[in-house]
C-alpha atoms as a PDB file:
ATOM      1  CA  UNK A   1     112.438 109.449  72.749  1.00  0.00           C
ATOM      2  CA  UNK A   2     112.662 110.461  76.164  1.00  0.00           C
ATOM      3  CA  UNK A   3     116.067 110.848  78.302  1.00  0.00           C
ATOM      4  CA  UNK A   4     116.700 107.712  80.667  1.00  0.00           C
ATOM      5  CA  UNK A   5     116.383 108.285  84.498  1.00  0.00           C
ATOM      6  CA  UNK A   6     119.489 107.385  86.684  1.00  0.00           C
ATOM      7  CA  UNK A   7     119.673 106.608  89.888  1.00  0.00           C
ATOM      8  CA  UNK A   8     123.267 106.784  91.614  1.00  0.00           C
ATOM      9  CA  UNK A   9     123.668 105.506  95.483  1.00  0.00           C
ATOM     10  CA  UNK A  10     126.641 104.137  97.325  1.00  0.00           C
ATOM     11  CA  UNK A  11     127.092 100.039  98.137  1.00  0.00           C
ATOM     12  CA  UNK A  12     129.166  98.190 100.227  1.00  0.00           C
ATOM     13  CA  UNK A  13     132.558 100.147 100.927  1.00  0.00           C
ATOM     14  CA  UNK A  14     132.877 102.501  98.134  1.00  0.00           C
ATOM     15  CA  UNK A  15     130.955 100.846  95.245  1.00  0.00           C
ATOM     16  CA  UNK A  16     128.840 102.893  92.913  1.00  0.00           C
ATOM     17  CA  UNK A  17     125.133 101.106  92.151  1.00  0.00           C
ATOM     18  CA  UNK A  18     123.353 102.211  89.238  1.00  0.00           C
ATOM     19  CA  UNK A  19     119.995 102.063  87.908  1.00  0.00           C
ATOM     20  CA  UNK A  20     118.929 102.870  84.286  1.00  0.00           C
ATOM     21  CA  UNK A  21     114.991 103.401  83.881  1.00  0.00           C
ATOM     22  CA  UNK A  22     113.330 103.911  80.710  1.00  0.00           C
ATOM     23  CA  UNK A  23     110.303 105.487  81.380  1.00  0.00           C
ATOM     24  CA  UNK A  24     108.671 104.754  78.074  1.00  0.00           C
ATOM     25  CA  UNK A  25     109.400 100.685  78.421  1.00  0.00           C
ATOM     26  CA  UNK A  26     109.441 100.746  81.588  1.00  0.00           C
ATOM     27  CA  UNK A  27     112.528  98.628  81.768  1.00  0.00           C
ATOM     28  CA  UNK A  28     114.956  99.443  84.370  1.00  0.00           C
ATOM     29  CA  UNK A  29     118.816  98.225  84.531  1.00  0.00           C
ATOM     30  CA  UNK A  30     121.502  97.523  87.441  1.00  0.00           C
ATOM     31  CA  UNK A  31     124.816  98.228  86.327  1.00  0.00           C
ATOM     32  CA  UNK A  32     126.363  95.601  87.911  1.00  0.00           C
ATOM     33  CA  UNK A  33     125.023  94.372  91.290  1.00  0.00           C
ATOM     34  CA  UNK A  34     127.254  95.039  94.043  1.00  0.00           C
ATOM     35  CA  UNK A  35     124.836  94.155  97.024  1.00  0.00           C
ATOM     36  CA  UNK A  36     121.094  93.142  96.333  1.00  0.00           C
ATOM     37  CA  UNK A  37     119.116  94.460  99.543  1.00  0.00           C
ATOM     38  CA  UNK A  38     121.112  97.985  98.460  1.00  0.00           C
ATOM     39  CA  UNK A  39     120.397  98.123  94.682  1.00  0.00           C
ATOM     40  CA  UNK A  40     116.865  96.737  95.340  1.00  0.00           C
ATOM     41  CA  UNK A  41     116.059  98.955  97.780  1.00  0.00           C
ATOM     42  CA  UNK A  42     116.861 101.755  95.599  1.00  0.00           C
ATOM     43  CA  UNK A  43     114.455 100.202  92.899  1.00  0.00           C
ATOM     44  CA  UNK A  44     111.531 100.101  95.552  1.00  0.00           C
ATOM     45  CA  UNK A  45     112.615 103.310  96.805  1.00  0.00           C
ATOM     46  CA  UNK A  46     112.191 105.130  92.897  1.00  0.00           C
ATOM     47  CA  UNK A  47     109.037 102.907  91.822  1.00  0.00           C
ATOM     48  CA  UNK A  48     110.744 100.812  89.826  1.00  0.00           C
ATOM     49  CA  UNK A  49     111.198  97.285  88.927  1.00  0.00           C
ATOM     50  CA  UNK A  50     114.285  95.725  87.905  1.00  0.00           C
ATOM     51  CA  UNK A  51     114.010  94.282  84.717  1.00  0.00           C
ATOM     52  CA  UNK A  52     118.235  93.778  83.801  1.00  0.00           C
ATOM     53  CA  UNK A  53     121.827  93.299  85.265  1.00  0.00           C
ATOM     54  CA  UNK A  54     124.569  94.816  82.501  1.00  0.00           C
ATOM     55  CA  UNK A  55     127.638  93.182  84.260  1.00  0.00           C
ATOM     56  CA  UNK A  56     130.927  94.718  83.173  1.00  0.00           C
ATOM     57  CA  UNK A  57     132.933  92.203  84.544  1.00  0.00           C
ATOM     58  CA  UNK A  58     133.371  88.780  86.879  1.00  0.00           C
ATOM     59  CA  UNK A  59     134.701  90.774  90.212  1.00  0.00           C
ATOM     60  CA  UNK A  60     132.356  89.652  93.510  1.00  0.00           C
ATOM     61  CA  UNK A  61     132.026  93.168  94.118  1.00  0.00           C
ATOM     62  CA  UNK A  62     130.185  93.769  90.870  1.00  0.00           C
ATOM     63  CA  UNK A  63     128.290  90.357  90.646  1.00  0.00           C
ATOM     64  CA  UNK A  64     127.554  89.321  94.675  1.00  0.00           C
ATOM     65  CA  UNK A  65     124.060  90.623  94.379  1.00  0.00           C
ATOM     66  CA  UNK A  66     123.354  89.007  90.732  1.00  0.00           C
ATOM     67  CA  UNK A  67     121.204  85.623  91.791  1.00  0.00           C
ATOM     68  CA  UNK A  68     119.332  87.004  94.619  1.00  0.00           C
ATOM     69  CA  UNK A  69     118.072  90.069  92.734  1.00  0.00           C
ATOM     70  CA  UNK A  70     117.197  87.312  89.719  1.00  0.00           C
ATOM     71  CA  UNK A  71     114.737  85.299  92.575  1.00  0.00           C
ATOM     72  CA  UNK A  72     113.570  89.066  92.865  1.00  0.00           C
ATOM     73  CA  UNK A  73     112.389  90.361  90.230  1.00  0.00           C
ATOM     74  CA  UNK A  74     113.295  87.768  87.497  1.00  0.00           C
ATOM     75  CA  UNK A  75     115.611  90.273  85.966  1.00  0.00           C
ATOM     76  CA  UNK A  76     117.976  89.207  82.635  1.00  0.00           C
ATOM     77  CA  UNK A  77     121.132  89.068  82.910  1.00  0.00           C
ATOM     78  CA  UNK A  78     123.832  90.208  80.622  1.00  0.00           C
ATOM     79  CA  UNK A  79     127.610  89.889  80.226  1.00  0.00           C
ATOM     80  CA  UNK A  80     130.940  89.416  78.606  1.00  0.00           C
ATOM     81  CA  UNK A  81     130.877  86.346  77.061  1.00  0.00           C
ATOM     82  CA  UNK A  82     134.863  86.119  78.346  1.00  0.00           C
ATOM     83  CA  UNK A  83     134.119  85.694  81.688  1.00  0.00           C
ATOM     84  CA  UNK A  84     130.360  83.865  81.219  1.00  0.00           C
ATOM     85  CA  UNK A  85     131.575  80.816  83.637  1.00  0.00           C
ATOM     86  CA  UNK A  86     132.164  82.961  86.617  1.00  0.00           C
ATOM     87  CA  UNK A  87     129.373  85.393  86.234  1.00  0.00           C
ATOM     88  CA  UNK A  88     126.088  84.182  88.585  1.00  0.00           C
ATOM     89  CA  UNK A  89     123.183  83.808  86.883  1.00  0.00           C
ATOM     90  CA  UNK A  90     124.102  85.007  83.233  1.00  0.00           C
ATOM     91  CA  UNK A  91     121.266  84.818  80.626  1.00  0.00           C
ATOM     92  CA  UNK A  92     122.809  86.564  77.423  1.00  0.00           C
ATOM     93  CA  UNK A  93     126.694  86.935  76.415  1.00  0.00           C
ATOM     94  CA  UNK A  94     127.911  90.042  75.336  1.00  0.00           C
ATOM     95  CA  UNK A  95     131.465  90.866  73.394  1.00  0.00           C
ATOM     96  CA  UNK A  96     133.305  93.541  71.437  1.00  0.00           C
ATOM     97  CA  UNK A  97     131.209  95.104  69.425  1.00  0.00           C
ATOM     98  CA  UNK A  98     127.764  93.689  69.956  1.00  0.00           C
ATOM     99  CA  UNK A  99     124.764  95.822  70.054  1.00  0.00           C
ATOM    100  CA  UNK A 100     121.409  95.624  71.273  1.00  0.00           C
ATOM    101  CA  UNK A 101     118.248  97.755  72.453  1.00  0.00           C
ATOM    102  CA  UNK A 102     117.218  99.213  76.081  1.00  0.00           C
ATOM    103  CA  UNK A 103     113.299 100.366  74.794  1.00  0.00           C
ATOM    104  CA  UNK A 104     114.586 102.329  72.253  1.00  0.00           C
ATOM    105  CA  UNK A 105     117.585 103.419  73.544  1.00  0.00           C
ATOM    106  CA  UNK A 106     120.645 101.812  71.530  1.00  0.00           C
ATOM    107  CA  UNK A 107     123.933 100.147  73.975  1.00  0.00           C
ATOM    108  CA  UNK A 108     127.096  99.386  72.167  1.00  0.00           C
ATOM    109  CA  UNK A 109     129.107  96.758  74.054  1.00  0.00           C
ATOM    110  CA  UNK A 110     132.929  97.800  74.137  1.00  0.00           C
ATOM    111  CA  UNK A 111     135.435  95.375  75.276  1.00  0.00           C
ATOM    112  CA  UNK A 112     137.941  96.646  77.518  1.00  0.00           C
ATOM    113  CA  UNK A 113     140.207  94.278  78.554  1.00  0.00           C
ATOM    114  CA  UNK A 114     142.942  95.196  81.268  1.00  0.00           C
ATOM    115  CA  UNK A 115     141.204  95.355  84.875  1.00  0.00           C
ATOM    116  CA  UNK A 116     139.720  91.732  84.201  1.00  0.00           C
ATOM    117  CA  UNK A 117     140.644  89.439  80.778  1.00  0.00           C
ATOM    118  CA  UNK A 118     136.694  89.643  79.479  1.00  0.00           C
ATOM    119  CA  UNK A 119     135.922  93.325  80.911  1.00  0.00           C
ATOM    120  CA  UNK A 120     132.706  95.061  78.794  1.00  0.00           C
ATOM    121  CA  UNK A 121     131.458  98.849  78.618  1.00  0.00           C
ATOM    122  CA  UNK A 122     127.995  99.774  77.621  1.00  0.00           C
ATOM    123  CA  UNK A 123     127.700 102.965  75.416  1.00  0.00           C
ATOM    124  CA  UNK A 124     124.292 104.043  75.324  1.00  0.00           C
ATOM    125  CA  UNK A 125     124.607 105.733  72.217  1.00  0.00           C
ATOM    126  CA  UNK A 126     122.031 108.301  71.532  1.00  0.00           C
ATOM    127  CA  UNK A 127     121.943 109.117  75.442  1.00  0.00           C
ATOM    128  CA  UNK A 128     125.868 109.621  75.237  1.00  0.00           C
ATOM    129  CA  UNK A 129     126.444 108.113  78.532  1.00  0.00           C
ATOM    130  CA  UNK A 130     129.010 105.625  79.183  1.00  0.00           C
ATOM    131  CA  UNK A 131     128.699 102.498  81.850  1.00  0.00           C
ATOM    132  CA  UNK A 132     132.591 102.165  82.261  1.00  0.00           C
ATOM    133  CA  UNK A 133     132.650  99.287  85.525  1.00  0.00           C
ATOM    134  CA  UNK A 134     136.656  99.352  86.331  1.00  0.00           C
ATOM    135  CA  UNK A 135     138.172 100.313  83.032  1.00  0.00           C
ATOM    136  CA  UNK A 136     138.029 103.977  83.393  1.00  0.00           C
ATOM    137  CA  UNK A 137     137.512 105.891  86.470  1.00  0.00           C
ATOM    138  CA  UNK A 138     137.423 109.721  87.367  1.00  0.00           C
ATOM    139  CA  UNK A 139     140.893 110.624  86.916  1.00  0.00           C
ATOM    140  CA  UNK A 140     142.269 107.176  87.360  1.00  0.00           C
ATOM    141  CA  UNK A 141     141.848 103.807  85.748  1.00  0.00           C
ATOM    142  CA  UNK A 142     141.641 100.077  86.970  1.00  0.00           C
ATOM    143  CA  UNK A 143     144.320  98.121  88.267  1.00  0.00           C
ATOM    144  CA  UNK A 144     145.736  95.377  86.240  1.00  0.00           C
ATOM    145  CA  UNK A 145     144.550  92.017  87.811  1.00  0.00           C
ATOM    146  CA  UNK A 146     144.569  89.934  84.580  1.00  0.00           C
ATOM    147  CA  UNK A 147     146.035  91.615  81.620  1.00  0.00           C
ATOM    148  CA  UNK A 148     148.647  93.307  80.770  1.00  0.00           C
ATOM    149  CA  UNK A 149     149.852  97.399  80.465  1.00  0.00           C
ATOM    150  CA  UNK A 150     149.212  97.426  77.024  1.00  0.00           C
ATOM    151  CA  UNK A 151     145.914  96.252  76.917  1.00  0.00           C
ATOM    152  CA  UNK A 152     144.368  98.683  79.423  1.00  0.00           C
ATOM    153  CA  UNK A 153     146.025 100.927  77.489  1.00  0.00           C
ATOM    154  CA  UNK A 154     144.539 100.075  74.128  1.00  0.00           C
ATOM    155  CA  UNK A 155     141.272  99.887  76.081  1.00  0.00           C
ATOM    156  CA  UNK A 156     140.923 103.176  77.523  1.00  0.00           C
ATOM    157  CA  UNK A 157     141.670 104.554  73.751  1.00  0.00           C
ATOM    158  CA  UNK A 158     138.710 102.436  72.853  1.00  0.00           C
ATOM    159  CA  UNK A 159     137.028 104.889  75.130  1.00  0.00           C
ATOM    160  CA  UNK A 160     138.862 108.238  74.723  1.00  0.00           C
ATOM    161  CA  UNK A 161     137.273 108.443  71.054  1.00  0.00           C
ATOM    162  CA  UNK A 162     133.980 108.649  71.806  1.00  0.00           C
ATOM    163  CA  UNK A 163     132.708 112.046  71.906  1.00  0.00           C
ATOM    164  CA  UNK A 164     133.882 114.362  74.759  1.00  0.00           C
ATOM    165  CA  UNK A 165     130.572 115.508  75.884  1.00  0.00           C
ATOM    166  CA  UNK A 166     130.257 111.376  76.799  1.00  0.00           C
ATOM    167  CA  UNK A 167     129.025 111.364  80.820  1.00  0.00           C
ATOM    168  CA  UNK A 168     130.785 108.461  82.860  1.00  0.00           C
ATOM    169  CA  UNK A 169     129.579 106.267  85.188  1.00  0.00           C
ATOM    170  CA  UNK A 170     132.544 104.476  86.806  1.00  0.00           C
ATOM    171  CA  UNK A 171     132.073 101.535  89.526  1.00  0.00           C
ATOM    172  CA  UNK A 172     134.573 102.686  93.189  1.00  0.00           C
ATOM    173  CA  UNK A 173     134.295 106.461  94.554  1.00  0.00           C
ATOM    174  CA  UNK A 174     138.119 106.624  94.317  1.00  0.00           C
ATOM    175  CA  UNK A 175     138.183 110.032  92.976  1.00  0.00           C
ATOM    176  CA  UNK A 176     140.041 111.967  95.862  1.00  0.00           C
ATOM    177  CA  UNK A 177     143.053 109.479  96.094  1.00  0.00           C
ATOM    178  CA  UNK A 178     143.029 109.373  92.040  1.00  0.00           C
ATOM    179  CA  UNK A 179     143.005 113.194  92.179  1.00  0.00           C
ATOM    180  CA  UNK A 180     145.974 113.648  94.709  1.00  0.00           C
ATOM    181  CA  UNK A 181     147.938 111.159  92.252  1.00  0.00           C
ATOM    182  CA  UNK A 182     147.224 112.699  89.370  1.00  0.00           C
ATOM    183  CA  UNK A 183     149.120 116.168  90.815  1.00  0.00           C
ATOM    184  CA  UNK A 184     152.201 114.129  91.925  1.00  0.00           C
ATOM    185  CA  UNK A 185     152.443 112.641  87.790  1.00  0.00           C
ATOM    186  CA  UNK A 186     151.026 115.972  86.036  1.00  0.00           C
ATOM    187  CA  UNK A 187     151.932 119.096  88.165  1.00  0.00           C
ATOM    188  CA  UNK A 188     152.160 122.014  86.318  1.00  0.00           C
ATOM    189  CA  UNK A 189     148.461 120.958  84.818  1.00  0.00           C
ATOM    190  CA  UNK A 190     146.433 124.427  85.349  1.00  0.00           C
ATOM    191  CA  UNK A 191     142.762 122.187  84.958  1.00  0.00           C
ATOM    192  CA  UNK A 192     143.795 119.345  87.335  1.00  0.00           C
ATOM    193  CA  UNK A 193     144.587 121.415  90.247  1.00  0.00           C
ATOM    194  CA  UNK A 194     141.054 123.572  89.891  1.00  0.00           C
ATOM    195  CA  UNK A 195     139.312 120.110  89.537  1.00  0.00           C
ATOM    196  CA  UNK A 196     141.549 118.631  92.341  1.00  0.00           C
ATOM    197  CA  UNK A 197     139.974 121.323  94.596  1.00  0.00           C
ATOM    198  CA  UNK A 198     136.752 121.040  93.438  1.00  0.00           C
ATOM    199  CA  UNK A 199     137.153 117.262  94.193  1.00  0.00           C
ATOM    200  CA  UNK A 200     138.439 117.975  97.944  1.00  0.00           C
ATOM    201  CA  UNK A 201     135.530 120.147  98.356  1.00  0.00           C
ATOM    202  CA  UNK A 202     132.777 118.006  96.949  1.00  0.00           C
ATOM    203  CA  UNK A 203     134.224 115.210  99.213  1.00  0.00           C
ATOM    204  CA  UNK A 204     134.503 117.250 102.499  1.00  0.00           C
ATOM    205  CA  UNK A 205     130.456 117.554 101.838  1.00  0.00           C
ATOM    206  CA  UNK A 206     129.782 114.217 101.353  1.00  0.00           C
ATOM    207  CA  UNK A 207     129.232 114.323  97.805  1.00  0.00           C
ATOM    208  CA  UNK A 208     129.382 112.351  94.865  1.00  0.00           C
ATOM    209  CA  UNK A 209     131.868 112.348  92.443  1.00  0.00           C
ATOM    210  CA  UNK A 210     129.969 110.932  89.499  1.00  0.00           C
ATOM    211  CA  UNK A 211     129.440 111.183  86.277  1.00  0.00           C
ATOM    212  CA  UNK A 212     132.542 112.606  84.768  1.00  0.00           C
ATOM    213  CA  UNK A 213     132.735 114.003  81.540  1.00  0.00           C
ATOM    214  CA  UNK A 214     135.256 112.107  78.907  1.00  0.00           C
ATOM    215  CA  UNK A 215     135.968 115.882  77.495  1.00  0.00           C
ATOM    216  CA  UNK A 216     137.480 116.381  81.159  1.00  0.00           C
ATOM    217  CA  UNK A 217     139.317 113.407  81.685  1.00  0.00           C
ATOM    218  CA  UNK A 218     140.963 113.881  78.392  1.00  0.00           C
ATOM    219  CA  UNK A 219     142.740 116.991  79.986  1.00  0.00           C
ATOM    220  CA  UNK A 220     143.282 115.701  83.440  1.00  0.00           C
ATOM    221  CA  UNK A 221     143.480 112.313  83.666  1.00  0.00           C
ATOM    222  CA  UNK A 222     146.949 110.558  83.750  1.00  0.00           C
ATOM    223  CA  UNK A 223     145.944 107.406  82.205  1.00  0.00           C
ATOM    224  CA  UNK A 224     144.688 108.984  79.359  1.00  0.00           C
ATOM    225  CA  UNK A 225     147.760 111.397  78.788  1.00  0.00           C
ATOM    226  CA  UNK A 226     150.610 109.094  78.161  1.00  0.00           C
ATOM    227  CA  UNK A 227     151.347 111.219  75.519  1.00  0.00           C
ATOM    228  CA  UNK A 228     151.415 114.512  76.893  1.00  0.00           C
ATOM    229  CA  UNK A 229     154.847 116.180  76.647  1.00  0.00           C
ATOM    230  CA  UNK A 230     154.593 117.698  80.274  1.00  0.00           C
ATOM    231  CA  UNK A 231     154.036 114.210  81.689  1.00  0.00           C
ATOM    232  CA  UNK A 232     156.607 112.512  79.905  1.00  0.00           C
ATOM    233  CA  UNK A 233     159.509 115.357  80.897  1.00  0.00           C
ATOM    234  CA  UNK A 234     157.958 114.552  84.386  1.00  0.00           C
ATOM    235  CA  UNK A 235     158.822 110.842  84.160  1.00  0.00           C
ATOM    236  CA  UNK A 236     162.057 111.133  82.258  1.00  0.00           C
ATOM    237  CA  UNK A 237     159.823 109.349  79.048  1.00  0.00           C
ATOM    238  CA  UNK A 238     160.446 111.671  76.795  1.00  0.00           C
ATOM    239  CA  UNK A 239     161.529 109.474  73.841  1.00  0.00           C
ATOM    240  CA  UNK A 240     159.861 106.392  75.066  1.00  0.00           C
ATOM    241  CA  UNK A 241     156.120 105.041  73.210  1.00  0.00           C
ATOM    242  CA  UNK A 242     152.595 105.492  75.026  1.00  0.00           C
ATOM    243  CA  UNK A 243     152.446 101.856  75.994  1.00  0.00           C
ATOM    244  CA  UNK A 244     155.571 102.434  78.096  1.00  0.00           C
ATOM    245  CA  UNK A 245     154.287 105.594  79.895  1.00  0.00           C
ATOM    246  CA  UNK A 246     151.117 104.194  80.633  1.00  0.00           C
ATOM    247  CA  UNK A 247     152.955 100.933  82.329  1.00  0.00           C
ATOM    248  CA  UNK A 248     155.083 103.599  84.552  1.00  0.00           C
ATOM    249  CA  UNK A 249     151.847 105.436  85.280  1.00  0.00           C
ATOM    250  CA  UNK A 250     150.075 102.823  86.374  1.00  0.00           C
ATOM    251  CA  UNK A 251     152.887 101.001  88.268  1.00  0.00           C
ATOM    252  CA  UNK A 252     153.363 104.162  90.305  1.00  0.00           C
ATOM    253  CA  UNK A 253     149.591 104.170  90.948  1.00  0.00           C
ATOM    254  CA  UNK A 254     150.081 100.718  92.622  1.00  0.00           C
ATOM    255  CA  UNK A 255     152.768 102.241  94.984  1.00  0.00           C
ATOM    256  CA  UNK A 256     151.317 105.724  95.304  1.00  0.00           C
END
């Protein structure tokens, strides 16, 4: 089985657009569809046609471009099956645990709930990459629009026990800002201040800061580390459960 081919390019403000191409089907999948002259243009661009949408979740800045790429190309589209009614143009519902083929290539659906009530992840299983929308970004995670503290939190350890050579393919470029609050919760964290600079400096070039590897945001991501002594004597939390840290975490994030 041959690897997939990934295409990675920048819509609207900061949104990530992603295309999946198996070059033995020839099938080729958006990962959500922020903006359709964008994400199409980037099909045209590599040869390819755009045979599916994997939406993680309802937001317009992950589904705007869903119907007028379907007129396109005709694509499929798939989704959580918790947030089917406001989803454009949804052909096939999706949950917790489903599975299904790309070609060959195996996706697990993971529900994620937290960002949005119905969000989904695709694991593409054999090809260890993960298509995480708004549930887990570089060194942050999504804010809570629609559940609660501990359900994001659940979520993202839905995620943290896949294998840590897992490469992650988050939806917003809001590693820099993610990075800088990371330092002020986790300070004396040797790995996040190397990868903070190697953030600033990838960003003062104009590049990308996608994939990220699960291994590395298990030692440097905030969201993840609720239970890290270091950050709990940071917050005062010492004695107090995961779900609680998280919460703080995240409710600083909003304020940061």
């Amino acid at each position: 089985m041959k690897a997939l081919e990934l295409d990675v390019f920048m819509c609207r403000s900061d949104n990530f657009g992603v295309l999946v191409h198996d070059t033995e089907s020839n099938l080729t999948a958006a990962i959500d569809a922020p903006e359709a002259k964008v994400v199409a243009a980037a099909a045209e661009r590599r040869g390819w046609r755009i045979t599916h949408i994997f939406t993680t979740h309802h937001h317009i800045d992950h589904v705007e471009g869903n119907l007028a790429l379907k007129e396109q190309y005709g694509c499929e589209i798939i989704g959580p099956i918790d947030e089917a009614v406001a989803i454009p143009g949804l052909d096939r519902t999706v949950a917790d645990g489903d599975s299904f083929q790309f070609g060959q290539h195996p996706v697990n659906v993971i529900g994620t709930p937290g960002h949005t009530a119905g969000h989904i992840c695709y694991h593409f299983v054999d090809d260890k990459l993960l298509f995480a929308g708004d549930t887990l970004f570089a060194l942050g995670c999504g804010r809570l629009f629609e559940r609660t503290p501990s359900d994001m939190w659940h979520s993202l350890q839905k995620l943290s026990v896949l294998p840590d050579e897992t490469a992650i393919y988050f939806g917003h470029e809001y590693t820099l800002s993610n990075a800088r609050f990371a330092r002020s919760i986790d300070p004396d964290n040797e790995r996040l201040k190397a990868r903070a600079e190697e953030i600033e400096a990838l960003r003062a070039e104009g590049k990308y800061t996608i994939p990220t590897m699960l291994g590395l945001e298990k030692e440097t991501n905030p969201f993840l580390r609720a239970g890290d002594p270091s950050i709990r004597r940071h917050l005062l939390m010492e004695t107090r459960d995961n779900e609680d840290v998280f919460a703080e975490i995240r409710k600083r994030k909003d304020n940061f």
